[in-house]
Protein backbone atom coordinates (compact mmCIF):
# COMPACT_ATOMS: atom_id res chain seq x y z
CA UNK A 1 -22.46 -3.01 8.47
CA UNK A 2 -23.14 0.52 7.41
CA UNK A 3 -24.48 3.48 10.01
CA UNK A 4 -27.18 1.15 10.77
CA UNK A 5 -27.55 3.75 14.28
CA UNK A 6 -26.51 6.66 12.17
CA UNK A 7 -29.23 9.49 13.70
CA UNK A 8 -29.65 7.84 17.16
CA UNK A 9 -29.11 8.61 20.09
CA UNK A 10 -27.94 6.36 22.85
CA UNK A 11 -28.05 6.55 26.43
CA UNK A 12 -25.24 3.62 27.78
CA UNK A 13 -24.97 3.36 32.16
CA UNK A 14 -22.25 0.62 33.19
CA UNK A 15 -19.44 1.47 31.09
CA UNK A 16 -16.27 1.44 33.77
CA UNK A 17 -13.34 0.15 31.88
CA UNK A 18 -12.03 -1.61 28.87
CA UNK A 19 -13.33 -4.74 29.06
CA UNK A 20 -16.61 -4.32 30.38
CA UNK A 21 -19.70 -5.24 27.83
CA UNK A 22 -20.86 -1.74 28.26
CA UNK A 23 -18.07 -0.60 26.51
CA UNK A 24 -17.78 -2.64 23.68
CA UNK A 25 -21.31 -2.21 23.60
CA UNK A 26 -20.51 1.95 22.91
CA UNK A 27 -18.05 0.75 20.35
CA UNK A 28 -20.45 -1.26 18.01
CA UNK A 29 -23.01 1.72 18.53
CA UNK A 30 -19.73 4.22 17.67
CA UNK A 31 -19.13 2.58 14.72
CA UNK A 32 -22.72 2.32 13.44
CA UNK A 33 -22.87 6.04 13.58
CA UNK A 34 -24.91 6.59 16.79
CA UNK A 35 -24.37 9.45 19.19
CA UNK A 36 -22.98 8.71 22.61
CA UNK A 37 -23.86 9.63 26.27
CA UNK A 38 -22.25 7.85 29.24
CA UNK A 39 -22.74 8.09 32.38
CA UNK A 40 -20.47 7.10 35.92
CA UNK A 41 -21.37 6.85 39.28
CA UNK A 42 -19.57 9.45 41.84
CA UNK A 43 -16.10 11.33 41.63
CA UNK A 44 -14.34 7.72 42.17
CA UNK A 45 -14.77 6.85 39.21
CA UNK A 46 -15.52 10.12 37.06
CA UNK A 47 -11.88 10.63 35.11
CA UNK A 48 -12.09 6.54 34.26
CA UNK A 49 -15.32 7.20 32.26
CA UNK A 50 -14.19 10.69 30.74
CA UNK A 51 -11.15 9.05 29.69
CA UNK A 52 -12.99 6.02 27.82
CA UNK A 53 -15.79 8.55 26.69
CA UNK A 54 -13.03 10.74 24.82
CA UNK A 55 -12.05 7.55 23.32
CA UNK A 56 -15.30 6.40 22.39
CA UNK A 57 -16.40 9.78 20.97
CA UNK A 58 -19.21 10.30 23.21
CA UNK A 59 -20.99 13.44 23.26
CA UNK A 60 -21.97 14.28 27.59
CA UNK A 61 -21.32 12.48 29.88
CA UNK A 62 -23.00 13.10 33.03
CA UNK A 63 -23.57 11.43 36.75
CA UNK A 64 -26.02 9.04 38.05
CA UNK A 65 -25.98 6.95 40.81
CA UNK A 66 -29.07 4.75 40.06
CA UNK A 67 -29.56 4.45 43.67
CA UNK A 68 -30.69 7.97 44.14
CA UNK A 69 -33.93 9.42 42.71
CA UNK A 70 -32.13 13.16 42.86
CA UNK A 71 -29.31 11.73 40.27
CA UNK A 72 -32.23 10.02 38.14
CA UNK A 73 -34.81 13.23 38.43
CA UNK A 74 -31.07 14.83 37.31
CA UNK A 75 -30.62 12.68 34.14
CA UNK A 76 -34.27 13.26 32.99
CA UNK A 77 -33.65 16.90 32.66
CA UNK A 78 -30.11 16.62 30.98
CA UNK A 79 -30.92 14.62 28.51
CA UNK A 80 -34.02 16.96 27.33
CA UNK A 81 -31.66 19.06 26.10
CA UNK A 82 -29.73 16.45 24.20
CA UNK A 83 -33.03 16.10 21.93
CA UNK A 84 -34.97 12.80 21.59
CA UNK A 85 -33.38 9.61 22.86
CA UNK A 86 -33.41 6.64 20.45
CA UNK A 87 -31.82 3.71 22.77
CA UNK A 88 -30.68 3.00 26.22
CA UNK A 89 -28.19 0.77 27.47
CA UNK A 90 -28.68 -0.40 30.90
CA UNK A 91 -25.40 -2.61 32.12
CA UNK A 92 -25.26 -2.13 35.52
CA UNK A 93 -25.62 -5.06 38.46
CA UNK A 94 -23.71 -5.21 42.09
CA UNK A 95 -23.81 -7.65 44.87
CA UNK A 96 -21.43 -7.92 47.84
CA UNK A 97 -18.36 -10.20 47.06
CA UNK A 98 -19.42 -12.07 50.30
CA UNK A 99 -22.81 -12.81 49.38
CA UNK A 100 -20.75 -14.09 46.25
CA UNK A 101 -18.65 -16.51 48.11
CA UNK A 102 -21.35 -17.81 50.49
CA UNK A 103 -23.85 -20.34 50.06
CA UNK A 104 -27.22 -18.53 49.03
CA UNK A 105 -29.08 -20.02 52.05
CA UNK A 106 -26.85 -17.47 54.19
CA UNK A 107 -27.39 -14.73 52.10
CA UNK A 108 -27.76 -11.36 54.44
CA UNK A 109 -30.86 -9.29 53.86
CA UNK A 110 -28.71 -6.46 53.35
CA UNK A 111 -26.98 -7.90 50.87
CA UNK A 112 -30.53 -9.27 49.10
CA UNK A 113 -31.98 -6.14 48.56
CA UNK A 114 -29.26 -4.21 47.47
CA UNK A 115 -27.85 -6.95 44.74
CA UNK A 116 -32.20 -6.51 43.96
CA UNK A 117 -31.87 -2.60 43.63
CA UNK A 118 -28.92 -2.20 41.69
CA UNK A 119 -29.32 -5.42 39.70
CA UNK A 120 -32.48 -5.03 38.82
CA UNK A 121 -34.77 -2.06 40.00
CA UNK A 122 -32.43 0.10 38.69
CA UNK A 123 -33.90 -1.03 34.80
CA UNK A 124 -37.45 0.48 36.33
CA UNK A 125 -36.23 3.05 37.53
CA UNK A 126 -34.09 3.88 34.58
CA UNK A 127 -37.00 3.37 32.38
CA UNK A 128 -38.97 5.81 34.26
CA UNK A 129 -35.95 8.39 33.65
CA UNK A 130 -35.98 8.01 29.85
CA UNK A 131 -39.10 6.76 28.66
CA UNK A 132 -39.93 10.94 28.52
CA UNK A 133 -37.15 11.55 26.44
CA UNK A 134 -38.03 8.71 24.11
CA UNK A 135 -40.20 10.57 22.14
CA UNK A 136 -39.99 8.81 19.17
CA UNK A 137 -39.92 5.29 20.07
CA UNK A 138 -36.80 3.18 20.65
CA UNK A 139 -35.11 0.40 22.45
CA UNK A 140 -33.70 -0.17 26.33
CA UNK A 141 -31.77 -2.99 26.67
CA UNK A 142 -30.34 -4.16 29.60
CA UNK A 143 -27.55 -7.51 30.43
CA UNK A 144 -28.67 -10.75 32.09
CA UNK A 145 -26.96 -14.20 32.27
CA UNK A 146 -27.75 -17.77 32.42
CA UNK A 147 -27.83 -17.83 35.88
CA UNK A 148 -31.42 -16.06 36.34
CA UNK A 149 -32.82 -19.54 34.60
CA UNK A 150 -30.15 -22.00 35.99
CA UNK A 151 -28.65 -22.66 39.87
CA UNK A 152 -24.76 -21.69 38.64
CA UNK A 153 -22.58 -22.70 41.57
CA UNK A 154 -21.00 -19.05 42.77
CA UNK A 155 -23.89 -16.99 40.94
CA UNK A 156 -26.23 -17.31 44.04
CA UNK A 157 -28.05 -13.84 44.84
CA UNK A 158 -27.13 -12.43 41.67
CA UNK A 159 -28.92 -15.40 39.68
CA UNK A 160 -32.08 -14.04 41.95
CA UNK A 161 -31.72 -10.62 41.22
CA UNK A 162 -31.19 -11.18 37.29
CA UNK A 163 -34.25 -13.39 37.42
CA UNK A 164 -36.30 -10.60 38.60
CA UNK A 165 -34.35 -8.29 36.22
CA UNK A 166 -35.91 -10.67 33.29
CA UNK A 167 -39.31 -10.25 34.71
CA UNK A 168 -39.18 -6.56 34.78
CA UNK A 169 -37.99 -6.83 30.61
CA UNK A 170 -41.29 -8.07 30.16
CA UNK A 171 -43.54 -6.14 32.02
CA UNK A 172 -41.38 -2.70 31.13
CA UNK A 173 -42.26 -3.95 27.03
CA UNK A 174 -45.67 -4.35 27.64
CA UNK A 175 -46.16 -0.97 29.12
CA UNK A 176 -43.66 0.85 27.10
CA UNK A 177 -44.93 -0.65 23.85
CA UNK A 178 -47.73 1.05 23.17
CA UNK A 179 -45.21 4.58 23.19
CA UNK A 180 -42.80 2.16 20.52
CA UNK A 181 -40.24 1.74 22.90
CA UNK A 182 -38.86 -1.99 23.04
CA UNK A 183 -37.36 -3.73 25.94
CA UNK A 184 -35.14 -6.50 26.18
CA UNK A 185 -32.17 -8.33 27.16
CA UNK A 186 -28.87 -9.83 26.33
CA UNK A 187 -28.06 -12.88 28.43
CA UNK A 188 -24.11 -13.28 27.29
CA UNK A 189 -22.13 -16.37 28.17
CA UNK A 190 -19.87 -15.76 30.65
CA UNK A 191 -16.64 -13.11 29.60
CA UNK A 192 -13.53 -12.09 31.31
CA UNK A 193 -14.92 -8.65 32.95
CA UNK A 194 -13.76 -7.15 35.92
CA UNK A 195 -17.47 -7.74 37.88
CA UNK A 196 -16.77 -11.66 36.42
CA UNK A 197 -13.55 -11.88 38.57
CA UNK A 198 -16.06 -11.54 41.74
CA UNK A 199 -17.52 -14.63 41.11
CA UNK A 200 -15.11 -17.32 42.78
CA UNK A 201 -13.82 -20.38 40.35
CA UNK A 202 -14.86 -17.93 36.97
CA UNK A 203 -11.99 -19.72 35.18
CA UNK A 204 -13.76 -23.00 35.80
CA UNK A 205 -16.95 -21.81 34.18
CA UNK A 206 -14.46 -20.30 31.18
CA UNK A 207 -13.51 -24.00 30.50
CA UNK A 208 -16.36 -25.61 31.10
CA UNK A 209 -17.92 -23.64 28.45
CA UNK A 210 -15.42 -23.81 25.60
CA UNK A 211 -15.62 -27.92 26.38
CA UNK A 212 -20.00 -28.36 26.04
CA UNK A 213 -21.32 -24.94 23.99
CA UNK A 214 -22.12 -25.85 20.52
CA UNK A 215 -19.28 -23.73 19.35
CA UNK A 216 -16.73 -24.75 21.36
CA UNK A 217 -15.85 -21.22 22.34
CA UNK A 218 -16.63 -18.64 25.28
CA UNK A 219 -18.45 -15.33 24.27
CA UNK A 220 -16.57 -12.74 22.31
CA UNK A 221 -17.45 -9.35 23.47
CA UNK A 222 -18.45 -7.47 20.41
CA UNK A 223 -20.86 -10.66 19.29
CA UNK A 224 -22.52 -8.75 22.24
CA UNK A 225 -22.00 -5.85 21.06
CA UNK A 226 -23.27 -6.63 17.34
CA UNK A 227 -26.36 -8.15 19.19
CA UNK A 228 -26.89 -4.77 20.90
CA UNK A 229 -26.65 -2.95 17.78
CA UNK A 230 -29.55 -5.10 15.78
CA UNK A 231 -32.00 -4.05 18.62
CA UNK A 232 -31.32 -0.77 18.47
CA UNK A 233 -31.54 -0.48 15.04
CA UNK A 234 -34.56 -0.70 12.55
CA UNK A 235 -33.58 -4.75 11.93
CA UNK A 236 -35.29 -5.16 15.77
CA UNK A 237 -38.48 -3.17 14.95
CA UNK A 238 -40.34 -5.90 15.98
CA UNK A 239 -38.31 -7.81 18.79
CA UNK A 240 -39.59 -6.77 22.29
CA UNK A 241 -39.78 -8.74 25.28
CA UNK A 242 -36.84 -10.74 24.57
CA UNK A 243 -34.05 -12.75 25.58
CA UNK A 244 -31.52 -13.33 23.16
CA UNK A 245 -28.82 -15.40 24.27
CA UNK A 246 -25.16 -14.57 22.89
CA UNK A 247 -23.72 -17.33 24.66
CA UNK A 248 -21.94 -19.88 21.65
CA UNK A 249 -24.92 -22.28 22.36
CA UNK A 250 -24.56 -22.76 25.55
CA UNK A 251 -28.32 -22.48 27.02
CA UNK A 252 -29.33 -25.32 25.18
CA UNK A 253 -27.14 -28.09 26.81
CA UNK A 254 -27.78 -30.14 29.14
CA UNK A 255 -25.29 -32.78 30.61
């Protein structure tokens, strides 16, 4: 590949460590020449993503707790002065590990709407926060999984809030189109990340998939990466509305 982001500038929210897809989502954008802004959420985890952002290159890196319209309203205004904004990466979900480990029927409100916040209305309300800044066109892509299509023993509210996460891709492109800004979404198979490890019996689903996916292989991170990359770029001009499985094949199995 050659600087196929080299000019762009990309907005990524979710990287926390190593081997998160966020991150090796900032690396393929590093290496194709785009310029970097993280972000973290609170002083917890603020010297974790200064630390990988020095690595990475990045340019800023500010705060934003998606949660909070003040952080959002925040980010809006920092990132005017970083010039137009080309692509945004949005990689961030959260459910409660008990809502996790218990069968869906018993899921607590609570724990419903805030896996449906973070999970998903956080893409609208990150869209909101950029679309001004994307002044000449660009692409937001946010993560998803087979879950959102599937009943993945484990997955339970999280499957429901990446569901409505895929709805919101589509109705974000349709609105955000006419301004030539492109939505989409990545549903990766599944990959050794620390938010994986909440999800009880992940090694199961690890060997499950390297046994039936055409490929006979789990998900390599920077395939995701790569992925990422092409709709950023001018090769996804046209792709909006999308979801592009990076997943070895799996999706198309059956038994």
């Amino acid at each position: 590949m050659s600087n196929l982001l080299e000019g762009k500038t990309a907005l990524i929210l979710g990287v926390a460590n190593k081997w998160s897809l966020a991150y090796a989502i900032a690396q393929a954008y590093r290496r194709e020449g785009a310029k970097l802004i993280l972000t973290y959420q609170g002083e917890r985890l603020k010297l974790t993503v200064e630390e990988l952002g020095h690595e990475l290159g990045a340019e800023k890196i500010f705060q934003c707790d998606v949660s909070k319209d003040a952080e959002l309203d925040h980010l809006t205004s920092e990132l005017k002065s970083e010039g137009a904004l080309h692509s945004v990466v949005h990689a961030i979900a959260f459910a409660n590990r008990e809502d996790l480990d218990r069968p869906f029927l018993e899921t607590s409100r609570a724990g419903y709407l805030l896996a449906q916040e973070v999970s998903s209305f956080s893409l609208v309300s990150v869209a909101r926060a950029t679309a001004p800044v994307m002044t000449e066109g660009g692409s937001l892509t946010t993560l998803t999984y087979l879950g959102s299509q599937r009943v993945l023993t484990n997955y339970n509210v999280m499957g429901v809030a990446k569901a409505a996460l895929e709805a919101a891709v589509r109705y974000l492109a349709s609105e955000l189109g006419p301004k030539s800004i492109r939505v989409n979404a990545i549903s990766a198979g599944p990959v050794k990340t620390a938010s994986a490890r909440a999800i009880k019996d992940f090694s199961l689903i690890l060997e499950h998939v390297t046994k039936r996916a055409p490929l006979r292989r789990n998900t390599d991170p920077a395939e995701v990466g790569d992925t990422a990359v092409f709709l950023a770029s001018d090769l996804g001009r046209g792709v909006t509305g999308n979801i592009i499985y990076v997943d070895s094949g799996f999706q198309i199995m059956g038994m």
